[in-house]
C-alpha atoms as a PDB file:
ATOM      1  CA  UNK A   1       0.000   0.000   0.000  1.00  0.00           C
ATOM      2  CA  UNK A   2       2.409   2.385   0.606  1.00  0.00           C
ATOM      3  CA  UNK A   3       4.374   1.735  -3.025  1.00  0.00           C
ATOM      4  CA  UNK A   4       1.095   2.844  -4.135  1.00  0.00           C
ATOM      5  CA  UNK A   5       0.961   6.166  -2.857  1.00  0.00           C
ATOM      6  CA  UNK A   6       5.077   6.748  -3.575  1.00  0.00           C
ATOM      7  CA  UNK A   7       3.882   6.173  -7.547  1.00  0.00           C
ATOM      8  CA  UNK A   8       1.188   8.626  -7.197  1.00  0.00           C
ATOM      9  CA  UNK A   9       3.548  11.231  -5.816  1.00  0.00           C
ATOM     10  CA  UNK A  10       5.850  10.345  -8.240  1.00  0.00           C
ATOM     11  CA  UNK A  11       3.531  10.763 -11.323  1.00  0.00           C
ATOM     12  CA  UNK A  12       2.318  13.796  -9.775  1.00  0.00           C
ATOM     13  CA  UNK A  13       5.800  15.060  -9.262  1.00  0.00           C
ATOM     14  CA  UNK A  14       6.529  14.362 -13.226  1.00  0.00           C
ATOM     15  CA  UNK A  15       2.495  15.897 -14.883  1.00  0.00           C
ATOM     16  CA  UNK A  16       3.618  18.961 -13.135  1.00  0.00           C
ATOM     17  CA  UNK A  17       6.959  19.363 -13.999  1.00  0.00           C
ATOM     18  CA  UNK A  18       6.698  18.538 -17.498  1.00  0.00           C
ATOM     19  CA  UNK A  19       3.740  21.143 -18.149  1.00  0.00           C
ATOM     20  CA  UNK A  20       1.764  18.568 -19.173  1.00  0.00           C
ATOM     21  CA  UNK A  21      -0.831  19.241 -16.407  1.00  0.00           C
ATOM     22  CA  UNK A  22      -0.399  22.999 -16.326  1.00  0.00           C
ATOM     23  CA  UNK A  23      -3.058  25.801 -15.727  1.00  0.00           C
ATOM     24  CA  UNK A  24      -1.532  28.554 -18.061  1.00  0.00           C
ATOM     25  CA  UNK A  25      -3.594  29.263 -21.066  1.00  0.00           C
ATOM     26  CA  UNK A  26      -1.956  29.122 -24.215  1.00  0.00           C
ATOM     27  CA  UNK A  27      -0.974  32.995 -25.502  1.00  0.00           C
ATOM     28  CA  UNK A  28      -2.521  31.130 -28.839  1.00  0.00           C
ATOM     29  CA  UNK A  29      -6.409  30.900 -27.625  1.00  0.00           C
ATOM     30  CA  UNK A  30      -6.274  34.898 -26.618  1.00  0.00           C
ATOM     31  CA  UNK A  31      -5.125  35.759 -30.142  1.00  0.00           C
ATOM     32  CA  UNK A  32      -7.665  33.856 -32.154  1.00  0.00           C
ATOM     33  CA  UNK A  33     -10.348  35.624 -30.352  1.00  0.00           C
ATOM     34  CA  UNK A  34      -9.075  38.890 -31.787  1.00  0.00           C
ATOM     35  CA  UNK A  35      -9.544  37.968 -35.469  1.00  0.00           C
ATOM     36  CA  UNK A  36     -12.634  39.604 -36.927  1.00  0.00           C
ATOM     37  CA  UNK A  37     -15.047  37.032 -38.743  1.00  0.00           C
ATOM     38  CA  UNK A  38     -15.871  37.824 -42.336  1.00  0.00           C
ATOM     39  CA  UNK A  39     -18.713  40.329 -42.818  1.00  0.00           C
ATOM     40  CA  UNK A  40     -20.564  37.564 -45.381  1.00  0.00           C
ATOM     41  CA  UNK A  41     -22.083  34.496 -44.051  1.00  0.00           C
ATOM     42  CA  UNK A  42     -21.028  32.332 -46.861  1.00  0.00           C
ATOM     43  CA  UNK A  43     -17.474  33.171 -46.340  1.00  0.00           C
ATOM     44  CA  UNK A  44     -17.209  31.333 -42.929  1.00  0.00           C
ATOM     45  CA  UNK A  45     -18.100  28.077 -44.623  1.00  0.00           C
ATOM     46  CA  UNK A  46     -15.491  25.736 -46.355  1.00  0.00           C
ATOM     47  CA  UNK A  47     -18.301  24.863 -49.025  1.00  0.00           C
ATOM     48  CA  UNK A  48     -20.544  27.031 -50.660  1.00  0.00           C
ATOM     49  CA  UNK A  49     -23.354  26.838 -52.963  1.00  0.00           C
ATOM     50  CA  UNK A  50     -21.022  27.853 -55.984  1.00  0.00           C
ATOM     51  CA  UNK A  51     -18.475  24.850 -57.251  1.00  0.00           C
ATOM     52  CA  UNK A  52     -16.164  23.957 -60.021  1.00  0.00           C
ATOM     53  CA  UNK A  53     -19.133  21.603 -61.572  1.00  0.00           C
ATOM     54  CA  UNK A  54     -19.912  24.336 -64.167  1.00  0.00           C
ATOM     55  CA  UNK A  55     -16.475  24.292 -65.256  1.00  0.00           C
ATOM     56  CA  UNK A  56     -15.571  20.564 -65.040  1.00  0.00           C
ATOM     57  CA  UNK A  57     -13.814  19.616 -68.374  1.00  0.00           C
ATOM     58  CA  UNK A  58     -14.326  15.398 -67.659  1.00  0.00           C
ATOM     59  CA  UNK A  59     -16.872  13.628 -69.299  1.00  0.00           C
ATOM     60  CA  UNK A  60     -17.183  16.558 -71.786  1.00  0.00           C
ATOM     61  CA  UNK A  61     -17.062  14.022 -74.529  1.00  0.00           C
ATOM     62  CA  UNK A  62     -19.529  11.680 -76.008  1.00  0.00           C
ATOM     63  CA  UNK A  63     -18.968   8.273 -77.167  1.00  0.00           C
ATOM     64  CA  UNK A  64     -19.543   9.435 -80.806  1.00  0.00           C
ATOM     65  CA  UNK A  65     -17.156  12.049 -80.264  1.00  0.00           C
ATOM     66  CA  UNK A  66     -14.594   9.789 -79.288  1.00  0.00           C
ATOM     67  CA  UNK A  67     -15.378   7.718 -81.858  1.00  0.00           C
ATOM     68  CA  UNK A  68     -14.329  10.522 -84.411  1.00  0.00           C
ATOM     69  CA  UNK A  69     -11.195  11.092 -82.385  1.00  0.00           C
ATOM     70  CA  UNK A  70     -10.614   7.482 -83.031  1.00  0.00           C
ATOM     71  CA  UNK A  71     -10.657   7.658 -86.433  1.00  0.00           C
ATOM     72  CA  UNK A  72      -8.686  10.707 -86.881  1.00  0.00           C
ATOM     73  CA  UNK A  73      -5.888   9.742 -84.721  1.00  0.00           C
ATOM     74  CA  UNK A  74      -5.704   6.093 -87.093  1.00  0.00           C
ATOM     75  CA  UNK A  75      -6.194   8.202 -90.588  1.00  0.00           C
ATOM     76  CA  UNK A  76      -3.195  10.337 -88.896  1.00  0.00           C
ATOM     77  CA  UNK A  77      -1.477   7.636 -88.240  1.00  0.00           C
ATOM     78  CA  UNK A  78      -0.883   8.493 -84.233  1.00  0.00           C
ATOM     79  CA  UNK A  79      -1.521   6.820 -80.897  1.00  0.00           C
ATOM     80  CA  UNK A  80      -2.254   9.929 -78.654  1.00  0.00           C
ATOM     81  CA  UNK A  81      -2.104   7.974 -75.831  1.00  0.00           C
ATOM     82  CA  UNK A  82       2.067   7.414 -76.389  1.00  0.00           C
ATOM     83  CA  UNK A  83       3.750  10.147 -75.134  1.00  0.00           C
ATOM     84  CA  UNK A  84       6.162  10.370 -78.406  1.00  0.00           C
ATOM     85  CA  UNK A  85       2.723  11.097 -80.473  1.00  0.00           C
ATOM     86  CA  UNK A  86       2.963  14.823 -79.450  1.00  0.00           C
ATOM     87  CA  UNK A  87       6.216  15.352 -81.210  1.00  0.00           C
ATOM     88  CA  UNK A  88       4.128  14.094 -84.112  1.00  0.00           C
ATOM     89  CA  UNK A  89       3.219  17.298 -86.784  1.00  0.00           C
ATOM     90  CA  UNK A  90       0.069  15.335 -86.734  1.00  0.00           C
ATOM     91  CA  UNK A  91      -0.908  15.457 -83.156  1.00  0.00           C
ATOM     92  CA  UNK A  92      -1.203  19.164 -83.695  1.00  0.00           C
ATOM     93  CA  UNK A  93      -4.506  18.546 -86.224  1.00  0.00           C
ATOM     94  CA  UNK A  94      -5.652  16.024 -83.324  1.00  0.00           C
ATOM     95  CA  UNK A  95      -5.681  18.262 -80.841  1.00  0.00           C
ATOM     96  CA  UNK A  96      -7.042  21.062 -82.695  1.00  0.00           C
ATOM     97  CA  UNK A  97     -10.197  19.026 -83.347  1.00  0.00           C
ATOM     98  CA  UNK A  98     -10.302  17.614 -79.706  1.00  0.00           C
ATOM     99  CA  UNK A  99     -10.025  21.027 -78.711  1.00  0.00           C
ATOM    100  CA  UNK A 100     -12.921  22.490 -80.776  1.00  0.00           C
ATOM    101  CA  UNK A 101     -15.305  19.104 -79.629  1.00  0.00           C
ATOM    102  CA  UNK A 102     -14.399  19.868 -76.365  1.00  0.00           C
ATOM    103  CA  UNK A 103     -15.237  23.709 -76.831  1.00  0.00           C
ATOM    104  CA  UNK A 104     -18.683  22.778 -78.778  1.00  0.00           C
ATOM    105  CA  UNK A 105     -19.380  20.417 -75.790  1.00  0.00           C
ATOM    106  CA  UNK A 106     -19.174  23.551 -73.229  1.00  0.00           C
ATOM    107  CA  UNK A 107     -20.952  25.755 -75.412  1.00  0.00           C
ATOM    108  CA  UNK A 108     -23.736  23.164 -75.809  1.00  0.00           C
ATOM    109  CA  UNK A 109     -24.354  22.556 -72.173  1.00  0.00           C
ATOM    110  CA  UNK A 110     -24.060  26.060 -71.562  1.00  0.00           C
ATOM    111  CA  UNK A 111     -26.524  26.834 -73.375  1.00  0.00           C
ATOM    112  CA  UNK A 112     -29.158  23.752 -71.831  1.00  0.00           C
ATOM    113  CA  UNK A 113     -28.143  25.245 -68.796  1.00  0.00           C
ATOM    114  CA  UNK A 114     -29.449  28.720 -69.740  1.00  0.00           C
ATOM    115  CA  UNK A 115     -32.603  27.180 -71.316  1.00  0.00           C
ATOM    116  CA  UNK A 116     -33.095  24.699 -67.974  1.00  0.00           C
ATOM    117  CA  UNK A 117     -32.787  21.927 -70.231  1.00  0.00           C
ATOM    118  CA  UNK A 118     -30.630  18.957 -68.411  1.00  0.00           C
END
């Protein structure tokens, strides 16, 4: 029994040495009370109502769409999935036409957007 109580004085002894156990507030907690929230309620939350969906560039692309991608990249005789096809002259021409399908894509579901078509 009395080991017992040695240990507890002990491990008191140690929690209050080692600050562990200590009283003082942290000079941290006063300061963040100083900062002034934002004036706007919808900047104090991490998500808001607007998000990067209307600008999303995946799944831009329709099966037939890749389907003429196909068929350009074998008439141009490229694989754009290598990494050495972009040194191709060619791959230029690909992605010229990728870029205006994926362009014509936006502009088309822009414009269901606008006329609440989904």
């Amino acid at each position: 029994m009395r080991q017992f109580h040695i240990l507890v004085v002990i491990g008191a002894t140690f929690l209050a040495s080692s600050g562990v156990y200590s009283t003082i507030t942290d000079s941290n907690q006063v300061e963040t009370s100083k900062v002034a929230s934002p004036s706007d309620s919808n900047l104090r939350l991490l998500r808001t109502h607007h998000t990067n969906v209307d600008s999303e560039e995946r799944g831009l692309l329709k099966p037939s769409d890749e389907e003429i991608l196909a068929k350009l990249a074998k008439k141009l005789k490229i694989n754009p999935k290598d990494y050495h096809a972009q040194f191709d002259p060619n791959y230029l021409v690909y992605m010229e036409k990728l870029n205006a399908l994926i362009e014509m894509r936006k502009l088309e579901a822009s414009l269901n957007k606008a006329l609440g078509i989904s």
